[in-house]
N, C-alpha and C. Protein backbone atom coordinates (compact mmCIF):
# COMPACT_ATOMS: atom_id res chain seq x y z
N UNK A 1 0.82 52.33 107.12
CA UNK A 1 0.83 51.28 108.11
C UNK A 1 1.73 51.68 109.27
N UNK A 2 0.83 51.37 110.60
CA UNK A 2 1.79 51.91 111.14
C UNK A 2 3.05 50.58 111.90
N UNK A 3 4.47 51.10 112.75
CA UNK A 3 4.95 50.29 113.30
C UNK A 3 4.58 49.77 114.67
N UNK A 4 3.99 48.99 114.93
CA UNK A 4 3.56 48.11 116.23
C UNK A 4 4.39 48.84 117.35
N UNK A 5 3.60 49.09 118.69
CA UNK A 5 4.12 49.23 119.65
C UNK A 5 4.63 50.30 119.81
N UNK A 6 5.04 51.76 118.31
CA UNK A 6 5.33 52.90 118.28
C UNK A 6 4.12 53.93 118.31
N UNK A 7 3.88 54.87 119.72
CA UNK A 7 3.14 55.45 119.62
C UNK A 7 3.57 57.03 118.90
N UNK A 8 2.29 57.41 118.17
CA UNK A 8 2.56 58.64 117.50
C UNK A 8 2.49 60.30 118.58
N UNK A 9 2.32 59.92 119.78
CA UNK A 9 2.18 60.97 120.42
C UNK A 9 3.71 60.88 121.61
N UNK A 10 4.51 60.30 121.27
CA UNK A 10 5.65 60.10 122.15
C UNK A 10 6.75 60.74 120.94
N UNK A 11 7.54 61.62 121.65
CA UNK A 11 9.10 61.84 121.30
C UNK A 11 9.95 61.18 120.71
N UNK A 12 10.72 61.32 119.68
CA UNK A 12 11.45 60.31 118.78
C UNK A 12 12.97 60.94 119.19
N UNK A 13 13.01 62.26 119.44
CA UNK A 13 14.55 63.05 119.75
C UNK A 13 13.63 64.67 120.22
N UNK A 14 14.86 65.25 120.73
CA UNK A 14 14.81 66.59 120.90
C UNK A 14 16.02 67.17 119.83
N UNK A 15 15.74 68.77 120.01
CA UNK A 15 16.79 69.79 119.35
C UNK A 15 17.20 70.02 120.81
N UNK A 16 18.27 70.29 121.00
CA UNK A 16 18.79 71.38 121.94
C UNK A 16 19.45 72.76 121.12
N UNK A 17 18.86 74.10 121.58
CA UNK A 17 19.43 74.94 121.20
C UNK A 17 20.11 75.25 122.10
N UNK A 18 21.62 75.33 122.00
CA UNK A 18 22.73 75.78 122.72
C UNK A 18 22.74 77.22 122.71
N UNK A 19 22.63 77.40 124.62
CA UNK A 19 23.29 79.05 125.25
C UNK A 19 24.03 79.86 123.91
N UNK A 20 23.40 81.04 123.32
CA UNK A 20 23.79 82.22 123.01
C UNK A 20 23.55 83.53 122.88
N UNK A 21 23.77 84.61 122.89
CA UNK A 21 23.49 85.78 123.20
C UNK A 21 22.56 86.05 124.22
N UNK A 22 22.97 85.65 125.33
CA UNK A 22 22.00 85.86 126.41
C UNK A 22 20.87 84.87 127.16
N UNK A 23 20.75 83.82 125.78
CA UNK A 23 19.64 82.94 126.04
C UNK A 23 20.09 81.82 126.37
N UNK A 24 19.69 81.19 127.57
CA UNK A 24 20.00 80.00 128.10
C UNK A 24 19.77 78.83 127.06
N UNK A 25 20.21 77.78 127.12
CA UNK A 25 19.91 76.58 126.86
C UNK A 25 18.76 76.04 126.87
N UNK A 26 18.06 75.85 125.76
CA UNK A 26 16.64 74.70 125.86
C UNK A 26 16.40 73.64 125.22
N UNK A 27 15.63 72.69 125.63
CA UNK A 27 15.83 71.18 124.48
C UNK A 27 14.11 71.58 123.92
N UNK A 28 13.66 70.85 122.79
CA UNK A 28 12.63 70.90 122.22
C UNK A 28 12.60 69.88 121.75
N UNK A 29 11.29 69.08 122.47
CA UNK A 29 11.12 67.76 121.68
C UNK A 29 10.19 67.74 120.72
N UNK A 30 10.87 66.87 119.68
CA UNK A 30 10.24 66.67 118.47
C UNK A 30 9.72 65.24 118.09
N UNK A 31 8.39 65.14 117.42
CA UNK A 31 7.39 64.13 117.44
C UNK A 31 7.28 63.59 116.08
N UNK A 32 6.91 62.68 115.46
CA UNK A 32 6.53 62.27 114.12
C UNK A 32 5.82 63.36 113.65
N UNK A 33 6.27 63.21 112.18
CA UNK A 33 6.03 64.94 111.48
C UNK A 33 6.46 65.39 111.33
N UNK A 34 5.68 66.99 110.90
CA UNK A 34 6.40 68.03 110.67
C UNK A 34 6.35 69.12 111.97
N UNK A 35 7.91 69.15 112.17
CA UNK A 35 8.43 69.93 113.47
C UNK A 35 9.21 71.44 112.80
N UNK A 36 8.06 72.50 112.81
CA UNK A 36 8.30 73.71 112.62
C UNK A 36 9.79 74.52 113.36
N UNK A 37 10.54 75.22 112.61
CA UNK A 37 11.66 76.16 113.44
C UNK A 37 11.49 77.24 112.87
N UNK A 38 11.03 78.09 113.83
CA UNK A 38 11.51 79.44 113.41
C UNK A 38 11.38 80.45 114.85
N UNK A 39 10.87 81.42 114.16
CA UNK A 39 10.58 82.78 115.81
C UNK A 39 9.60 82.40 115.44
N UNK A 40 8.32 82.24 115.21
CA UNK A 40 6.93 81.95 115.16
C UNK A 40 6.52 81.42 116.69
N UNK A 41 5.69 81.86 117.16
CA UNK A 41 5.44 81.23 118.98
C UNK A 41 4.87 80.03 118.80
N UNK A 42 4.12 79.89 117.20
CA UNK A 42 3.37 78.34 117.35
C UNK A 42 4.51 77.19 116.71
N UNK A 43 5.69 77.74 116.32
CA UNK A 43 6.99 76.62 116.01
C UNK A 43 6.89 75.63 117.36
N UNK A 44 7.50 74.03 116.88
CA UNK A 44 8.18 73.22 117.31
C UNK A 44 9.22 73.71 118.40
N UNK A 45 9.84 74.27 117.78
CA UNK A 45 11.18 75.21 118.11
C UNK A 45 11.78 76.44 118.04
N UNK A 46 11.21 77.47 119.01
CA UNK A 46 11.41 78.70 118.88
C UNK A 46 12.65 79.24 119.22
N UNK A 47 13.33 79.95 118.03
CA UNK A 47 14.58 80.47 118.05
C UNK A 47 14.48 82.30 117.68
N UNK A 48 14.06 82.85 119.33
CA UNK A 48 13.27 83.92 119.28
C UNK A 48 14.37 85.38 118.98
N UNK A 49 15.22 84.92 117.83
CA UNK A 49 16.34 86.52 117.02
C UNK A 49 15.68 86.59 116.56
N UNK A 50 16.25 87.96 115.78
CA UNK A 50 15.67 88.60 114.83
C UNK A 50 16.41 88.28 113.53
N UNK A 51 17.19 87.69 113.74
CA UNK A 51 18.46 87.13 111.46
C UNK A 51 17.05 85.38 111.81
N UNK A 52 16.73 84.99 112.49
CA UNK A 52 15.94 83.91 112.42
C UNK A 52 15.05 84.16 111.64
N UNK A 53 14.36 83.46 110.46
CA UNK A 53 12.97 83.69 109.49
C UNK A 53 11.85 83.54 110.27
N UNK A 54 10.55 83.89 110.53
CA UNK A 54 9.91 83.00 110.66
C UNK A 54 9.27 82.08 110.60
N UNK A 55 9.37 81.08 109.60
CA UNK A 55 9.42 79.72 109.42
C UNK A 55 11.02 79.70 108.62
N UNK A 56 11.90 79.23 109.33
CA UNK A 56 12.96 79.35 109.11
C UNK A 56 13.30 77.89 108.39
N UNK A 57 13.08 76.75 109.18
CA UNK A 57 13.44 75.22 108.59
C UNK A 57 12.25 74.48 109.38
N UNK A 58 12.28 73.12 109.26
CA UNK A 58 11.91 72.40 109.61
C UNK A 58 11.98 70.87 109.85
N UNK A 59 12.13 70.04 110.57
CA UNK A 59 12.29 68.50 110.69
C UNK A 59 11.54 68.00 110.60
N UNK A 60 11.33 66.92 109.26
CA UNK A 60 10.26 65.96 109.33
C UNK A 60 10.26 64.23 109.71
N UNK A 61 9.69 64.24 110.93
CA UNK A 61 10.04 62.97 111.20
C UNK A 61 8.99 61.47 110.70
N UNK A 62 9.73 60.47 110.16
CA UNK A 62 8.44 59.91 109.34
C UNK A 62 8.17 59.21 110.45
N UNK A 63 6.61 58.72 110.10
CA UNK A 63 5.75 58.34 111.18
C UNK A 63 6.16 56.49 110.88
N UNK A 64 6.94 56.16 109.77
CA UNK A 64 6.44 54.75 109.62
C UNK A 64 8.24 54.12 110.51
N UNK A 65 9.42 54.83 110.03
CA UNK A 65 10.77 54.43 110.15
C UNK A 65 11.49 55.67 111.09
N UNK A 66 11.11 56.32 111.95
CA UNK A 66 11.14 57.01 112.64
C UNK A 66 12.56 58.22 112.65
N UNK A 67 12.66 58.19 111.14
CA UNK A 67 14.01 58.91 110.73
C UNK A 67 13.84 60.18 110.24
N UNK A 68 14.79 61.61 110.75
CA UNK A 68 14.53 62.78 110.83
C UNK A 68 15.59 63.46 110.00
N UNK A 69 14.46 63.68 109.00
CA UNK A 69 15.12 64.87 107.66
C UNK A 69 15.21 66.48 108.14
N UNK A 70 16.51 67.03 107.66
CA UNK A 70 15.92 68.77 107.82
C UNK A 70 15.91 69.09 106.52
N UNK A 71 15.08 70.31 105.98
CA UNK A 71 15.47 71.09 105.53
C UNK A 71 14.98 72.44 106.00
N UNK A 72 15.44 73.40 104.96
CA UNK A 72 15.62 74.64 105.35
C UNK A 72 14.39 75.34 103.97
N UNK A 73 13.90 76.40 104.56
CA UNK A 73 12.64 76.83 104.05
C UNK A 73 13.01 78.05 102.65
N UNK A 74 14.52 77.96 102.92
CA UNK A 74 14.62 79.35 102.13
C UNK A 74 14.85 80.68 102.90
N UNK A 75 15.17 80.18 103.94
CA UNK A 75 15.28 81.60 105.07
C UNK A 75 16.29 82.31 104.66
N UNK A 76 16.12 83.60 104.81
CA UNK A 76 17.29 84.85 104.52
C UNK A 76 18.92 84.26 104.86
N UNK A 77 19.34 83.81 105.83
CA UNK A 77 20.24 83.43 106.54
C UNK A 77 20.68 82.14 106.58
N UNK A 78 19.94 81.45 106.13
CA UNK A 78 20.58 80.24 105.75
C UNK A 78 20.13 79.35 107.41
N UNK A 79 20.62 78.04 106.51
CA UNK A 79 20.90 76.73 107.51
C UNK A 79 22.28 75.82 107.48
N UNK A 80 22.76 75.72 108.12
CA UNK A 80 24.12 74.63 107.90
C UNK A 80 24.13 73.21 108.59
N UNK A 81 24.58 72.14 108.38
CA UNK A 81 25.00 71.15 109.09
C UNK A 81 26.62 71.16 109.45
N UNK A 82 27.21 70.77 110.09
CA UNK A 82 28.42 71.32 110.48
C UNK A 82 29.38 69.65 109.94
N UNK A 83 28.50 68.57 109.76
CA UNK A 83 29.50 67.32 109.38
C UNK A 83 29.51 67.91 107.73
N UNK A 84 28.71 68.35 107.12
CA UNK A 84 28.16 68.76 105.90
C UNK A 84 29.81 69.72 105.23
N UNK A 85 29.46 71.04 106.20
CA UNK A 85 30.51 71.92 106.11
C UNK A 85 29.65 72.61 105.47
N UNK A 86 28.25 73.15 105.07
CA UNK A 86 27.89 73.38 103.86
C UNK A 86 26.23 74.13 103.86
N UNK A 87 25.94 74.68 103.63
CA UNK A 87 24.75 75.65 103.84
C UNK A 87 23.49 74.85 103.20
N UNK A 88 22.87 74.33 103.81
CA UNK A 88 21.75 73.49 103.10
C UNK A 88 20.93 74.12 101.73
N UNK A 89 20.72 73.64 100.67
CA UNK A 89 19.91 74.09 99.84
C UNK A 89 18.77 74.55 100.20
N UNK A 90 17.35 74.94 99.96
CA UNK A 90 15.99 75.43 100.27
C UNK A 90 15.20 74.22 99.98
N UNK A 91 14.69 73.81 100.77
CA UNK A 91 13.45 72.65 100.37
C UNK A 91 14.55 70.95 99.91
N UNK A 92 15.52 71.26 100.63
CA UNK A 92 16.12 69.11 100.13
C UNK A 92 16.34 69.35 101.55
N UNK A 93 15.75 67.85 101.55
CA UNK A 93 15.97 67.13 102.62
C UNK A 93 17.44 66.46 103.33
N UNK A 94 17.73 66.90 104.41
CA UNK A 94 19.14 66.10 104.20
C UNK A 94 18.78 65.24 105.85
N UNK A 95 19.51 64.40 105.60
CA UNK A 95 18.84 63.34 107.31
C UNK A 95 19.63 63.25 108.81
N UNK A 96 19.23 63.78 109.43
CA UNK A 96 19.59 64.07 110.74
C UNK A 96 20.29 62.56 111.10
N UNK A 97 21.51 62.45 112.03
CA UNK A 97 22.11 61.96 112.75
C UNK A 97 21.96 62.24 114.15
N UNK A 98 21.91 60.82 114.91
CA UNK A 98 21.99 61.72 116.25
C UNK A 98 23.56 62.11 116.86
N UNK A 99 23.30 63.40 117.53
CA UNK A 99 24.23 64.57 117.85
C UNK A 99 24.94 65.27 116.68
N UNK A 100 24.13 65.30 115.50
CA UNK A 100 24.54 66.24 114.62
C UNK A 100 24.15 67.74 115.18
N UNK A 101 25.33 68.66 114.65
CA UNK A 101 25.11 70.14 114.91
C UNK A 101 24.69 70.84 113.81
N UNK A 102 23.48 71.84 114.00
CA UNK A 102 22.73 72.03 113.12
C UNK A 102 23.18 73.88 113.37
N UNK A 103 23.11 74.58 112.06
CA UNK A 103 23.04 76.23 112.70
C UNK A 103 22.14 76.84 111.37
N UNK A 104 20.47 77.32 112.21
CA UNK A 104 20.44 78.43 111.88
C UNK A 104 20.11 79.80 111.77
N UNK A 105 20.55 80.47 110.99
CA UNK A 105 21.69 81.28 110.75
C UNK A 105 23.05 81.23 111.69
N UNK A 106 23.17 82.15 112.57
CA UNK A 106 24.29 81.74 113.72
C UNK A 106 23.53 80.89 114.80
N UNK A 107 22.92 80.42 115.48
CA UNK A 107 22.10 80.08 116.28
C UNK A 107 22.40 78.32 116.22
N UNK A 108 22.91 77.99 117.02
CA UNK A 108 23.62 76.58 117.42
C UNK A 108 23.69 75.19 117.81
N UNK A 109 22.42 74.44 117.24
CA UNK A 109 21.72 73.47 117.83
C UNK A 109 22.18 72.38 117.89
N UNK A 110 22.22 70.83 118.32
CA UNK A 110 22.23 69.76 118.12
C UNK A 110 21.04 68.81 118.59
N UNK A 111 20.72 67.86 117.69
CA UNK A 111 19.90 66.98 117.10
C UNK A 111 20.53 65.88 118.42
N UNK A 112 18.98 65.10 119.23
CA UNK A 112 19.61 63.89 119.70
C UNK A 112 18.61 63.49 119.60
N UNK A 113 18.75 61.77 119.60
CA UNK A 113 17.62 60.83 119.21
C UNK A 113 17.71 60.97 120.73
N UNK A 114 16.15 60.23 120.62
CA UNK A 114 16.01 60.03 122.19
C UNK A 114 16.07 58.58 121.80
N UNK A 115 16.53 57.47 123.06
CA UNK A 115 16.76 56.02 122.42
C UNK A 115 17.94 55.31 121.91
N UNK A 116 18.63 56.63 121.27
CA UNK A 116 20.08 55.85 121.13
C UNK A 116 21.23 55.26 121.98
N UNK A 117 21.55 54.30 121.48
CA UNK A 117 22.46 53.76 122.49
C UNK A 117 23.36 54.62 123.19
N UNK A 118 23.79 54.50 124.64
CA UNK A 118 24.78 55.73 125.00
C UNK A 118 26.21 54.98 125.07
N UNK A 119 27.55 55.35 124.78
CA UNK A 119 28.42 54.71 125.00
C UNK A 119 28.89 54.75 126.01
N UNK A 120 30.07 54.07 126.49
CA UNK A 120 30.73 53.97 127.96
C UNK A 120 31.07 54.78 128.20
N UNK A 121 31.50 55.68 129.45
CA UNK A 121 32.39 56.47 129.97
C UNK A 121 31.60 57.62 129.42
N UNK A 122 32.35 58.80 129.94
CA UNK A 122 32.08 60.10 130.18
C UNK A 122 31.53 60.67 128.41
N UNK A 123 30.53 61.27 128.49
CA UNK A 123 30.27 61.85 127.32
C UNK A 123 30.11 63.54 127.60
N UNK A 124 31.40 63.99 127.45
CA UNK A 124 31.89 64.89 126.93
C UNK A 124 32.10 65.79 128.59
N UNK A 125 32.84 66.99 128.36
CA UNK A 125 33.32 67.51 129.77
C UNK A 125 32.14 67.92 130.67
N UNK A 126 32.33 67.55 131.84
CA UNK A 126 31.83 67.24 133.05
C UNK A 126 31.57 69.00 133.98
N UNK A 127 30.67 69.32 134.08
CA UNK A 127 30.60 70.52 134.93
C UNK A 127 31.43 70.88 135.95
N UNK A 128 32.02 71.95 136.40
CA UNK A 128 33.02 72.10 137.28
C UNK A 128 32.17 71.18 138.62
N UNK A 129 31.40 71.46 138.94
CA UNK A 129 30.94 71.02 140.14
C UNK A 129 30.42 69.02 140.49
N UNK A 130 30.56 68.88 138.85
CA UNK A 130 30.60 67.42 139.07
C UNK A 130 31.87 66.68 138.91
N UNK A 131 32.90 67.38 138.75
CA UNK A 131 34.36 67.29 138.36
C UNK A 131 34.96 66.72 139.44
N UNK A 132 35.57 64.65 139.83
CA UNK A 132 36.18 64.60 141.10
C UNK A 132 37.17 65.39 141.13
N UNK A 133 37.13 65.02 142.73
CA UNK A 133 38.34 65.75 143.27
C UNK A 133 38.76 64.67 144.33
N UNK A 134 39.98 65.20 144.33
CA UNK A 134 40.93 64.30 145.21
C UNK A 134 41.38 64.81 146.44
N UNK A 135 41.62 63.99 147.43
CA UNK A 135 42.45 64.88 148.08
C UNK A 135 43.92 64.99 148.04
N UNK A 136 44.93 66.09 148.57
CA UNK A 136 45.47 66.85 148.11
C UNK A 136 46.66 66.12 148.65
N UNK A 137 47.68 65.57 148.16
CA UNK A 137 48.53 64.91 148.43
C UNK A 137 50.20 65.67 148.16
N UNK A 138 51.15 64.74 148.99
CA UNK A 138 52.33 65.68 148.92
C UNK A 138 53.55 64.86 149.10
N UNK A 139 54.58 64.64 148.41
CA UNK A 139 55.98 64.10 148.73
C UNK A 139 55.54 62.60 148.49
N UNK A 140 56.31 62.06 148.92
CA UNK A 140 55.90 60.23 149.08
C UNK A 140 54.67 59.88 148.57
N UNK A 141 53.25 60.18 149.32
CA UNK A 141 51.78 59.96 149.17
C UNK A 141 51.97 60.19 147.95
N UNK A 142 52.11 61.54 147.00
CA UNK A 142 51.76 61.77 145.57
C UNK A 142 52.85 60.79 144.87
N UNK A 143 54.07 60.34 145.10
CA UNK A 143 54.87 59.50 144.47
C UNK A 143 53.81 58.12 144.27
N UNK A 144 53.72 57.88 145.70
CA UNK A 144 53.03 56.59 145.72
C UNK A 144 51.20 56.49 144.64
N UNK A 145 50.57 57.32 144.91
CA UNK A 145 49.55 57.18 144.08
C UNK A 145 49.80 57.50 142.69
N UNK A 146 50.81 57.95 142.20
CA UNK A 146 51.54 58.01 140.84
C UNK A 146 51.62 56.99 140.25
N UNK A 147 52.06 55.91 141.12
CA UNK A 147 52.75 54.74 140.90
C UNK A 147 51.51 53.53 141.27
N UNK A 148 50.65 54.17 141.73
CA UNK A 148 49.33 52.76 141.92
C UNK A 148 49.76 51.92 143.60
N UNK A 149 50.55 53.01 144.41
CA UNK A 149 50.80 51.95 145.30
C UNK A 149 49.94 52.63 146.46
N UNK A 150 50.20 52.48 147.75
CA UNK A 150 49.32 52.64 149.11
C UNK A 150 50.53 53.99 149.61
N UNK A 151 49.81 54.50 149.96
CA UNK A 151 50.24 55.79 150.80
C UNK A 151 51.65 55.38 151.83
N UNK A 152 52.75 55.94 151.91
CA UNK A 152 53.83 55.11 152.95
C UNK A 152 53.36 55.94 153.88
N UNK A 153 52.73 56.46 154.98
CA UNK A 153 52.02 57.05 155.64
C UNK A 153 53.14 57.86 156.40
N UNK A 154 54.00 58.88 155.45
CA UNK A 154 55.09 59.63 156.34
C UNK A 154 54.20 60.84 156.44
N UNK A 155 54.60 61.73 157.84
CA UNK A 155 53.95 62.68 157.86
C UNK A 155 54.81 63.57 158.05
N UNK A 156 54.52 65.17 157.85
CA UNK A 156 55.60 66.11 157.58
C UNK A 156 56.13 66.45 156.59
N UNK A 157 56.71 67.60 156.36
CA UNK A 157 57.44 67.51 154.99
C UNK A 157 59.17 66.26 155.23
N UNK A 158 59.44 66.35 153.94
CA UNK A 158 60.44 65.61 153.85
C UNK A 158 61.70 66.50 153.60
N UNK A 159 62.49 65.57 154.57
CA UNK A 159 63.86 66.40 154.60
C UNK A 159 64.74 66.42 153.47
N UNK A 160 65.67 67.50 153.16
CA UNK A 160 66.38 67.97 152.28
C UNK A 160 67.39 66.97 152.55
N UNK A 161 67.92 66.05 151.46
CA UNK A 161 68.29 65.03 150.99
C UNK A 161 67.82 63.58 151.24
N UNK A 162 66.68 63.46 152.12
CA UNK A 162 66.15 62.32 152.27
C UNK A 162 65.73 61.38 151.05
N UNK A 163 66.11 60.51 150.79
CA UNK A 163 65.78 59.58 149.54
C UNK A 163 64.70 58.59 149.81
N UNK A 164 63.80 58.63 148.58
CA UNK A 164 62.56 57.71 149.05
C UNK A 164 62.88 56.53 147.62
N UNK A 165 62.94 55.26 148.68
CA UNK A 165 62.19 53.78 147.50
C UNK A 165 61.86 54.39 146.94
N UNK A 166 61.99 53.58 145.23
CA UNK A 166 60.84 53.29 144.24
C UNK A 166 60.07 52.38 144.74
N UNK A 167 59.41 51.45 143.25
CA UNK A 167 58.77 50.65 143.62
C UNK A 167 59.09 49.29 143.76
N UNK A 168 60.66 49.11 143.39
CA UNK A 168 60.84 47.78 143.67
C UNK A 168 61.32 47.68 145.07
N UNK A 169 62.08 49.29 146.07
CA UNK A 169 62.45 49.13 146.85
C UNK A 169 63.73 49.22 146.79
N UNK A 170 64.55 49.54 146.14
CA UNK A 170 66.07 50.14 145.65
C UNK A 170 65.60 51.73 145.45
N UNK A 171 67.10 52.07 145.69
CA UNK A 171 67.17 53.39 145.42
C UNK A 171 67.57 54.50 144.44
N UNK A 172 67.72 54.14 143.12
CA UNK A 172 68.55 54.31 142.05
C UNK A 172 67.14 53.91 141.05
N UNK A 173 65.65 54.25 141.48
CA UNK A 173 64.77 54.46 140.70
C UNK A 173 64.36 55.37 140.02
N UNK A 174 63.92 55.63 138.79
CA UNK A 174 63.57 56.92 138.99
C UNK A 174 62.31 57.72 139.78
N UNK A 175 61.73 57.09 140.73
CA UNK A 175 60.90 57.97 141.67
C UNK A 175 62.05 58.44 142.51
N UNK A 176 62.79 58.56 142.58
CA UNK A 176 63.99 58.94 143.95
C UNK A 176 63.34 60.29 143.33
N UNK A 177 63.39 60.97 144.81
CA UNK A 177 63.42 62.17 145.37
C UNK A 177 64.42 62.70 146.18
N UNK A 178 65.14 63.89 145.79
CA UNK A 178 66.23 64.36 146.87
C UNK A 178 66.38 65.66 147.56
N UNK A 179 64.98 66.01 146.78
CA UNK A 179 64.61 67.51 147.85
C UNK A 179 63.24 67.63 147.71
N UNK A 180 62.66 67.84 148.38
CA UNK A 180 61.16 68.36 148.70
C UNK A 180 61.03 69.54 149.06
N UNK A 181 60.17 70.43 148.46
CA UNK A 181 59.45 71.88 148.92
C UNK A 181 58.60 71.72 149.48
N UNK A 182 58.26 72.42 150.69
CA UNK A 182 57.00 73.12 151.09
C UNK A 182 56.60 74.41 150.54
N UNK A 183 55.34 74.10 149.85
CA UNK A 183 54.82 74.76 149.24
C UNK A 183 53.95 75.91 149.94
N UNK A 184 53.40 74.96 151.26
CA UNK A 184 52.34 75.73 151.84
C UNK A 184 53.02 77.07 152.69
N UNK A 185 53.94 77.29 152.72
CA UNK A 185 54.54 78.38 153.41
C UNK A 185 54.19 79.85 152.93
């Protein structure tokens, strides 16, 4: 029977095999069924070494509860789950999580549902090039945005013993400053 409204020709998750020895990064989506891994060109998921079997493992995703078992075929080299710690047996099923890390032999994958909820905030480090940036602040300005306040808009470096407010506006804070470098010299 099937589940209402779930079509059998749509994506339930991908593998991503993670960048190694040369080979870029690729995701492979996987469908209700049986989702072949090996070097085989007609695999699900081609993991084109040579320590790879060819039919190395496989994910079966059921068509009724849309939940994704691996196992491993018996390949020379094995399969691991990495929450596991532990080299999968040949032929047992063990059940995918999404963003579980899967390896096999050395070869580095992780499992994502497609659909799962995403949580707040940043999921996981950010590419150099999407990385903010600020601009580049100095003396007072960097005190002040330290502290959550507004820029005191001094310009120049600051003179050798000049004392700057904290934040209540006394001087015996510890933001006091009593020498400033120029760096840019």
């Amino acid at each position: 029977m099937e589940v209402p409204g779930m079509e059998d020709d749509q994506p339930v998750g991908f593998l991503r095999r993670l960048s190694c020895a040369g080979v870029p990064q690729k995701d492979f989506l996987l469908y209700p069924g049986l989702n072949m891994i090996g070097r085989k060109s007609d695999s699900a998921v081609i993991l084109p070494f040579p320590f790879i079997s060819r039919l190395h493992a496989f994910i079966e995703i059921s068509f009724r509860t849309r939940k994704p078992l691996l196992s491993d075929f018996g390949s020379l080299n094995g399969s691991s789950l990495t929450r596991t710690d532990i080299s999968l047996d040949p032929l047992v099923n063990y059940p995918l999580r999404d963003k579980d890390m899967v390896f096999f032999a050395n070869v580095c994958c992780q499992y994502h549902h497609l659909g799962a909820p995403q949580l707040p905030g940043p999921q996981g480090a950010l590419p150099f090039l999407e990385t903010p940036r600020f601009p580049r602040l100095e003396g007072p300005q960097l005190q002040g945005s330290l502290l959550g306040e507004e820029p005191n808009n001094i310009e120049g470096p600051v003179e050798k013993d000049q004392r700057l407010n904290g934040r209540d506006g006394n001087s015996d804070s510890d933001a006091d400053v009593s020498e400033q470098k120029n760096f840019d010299q």
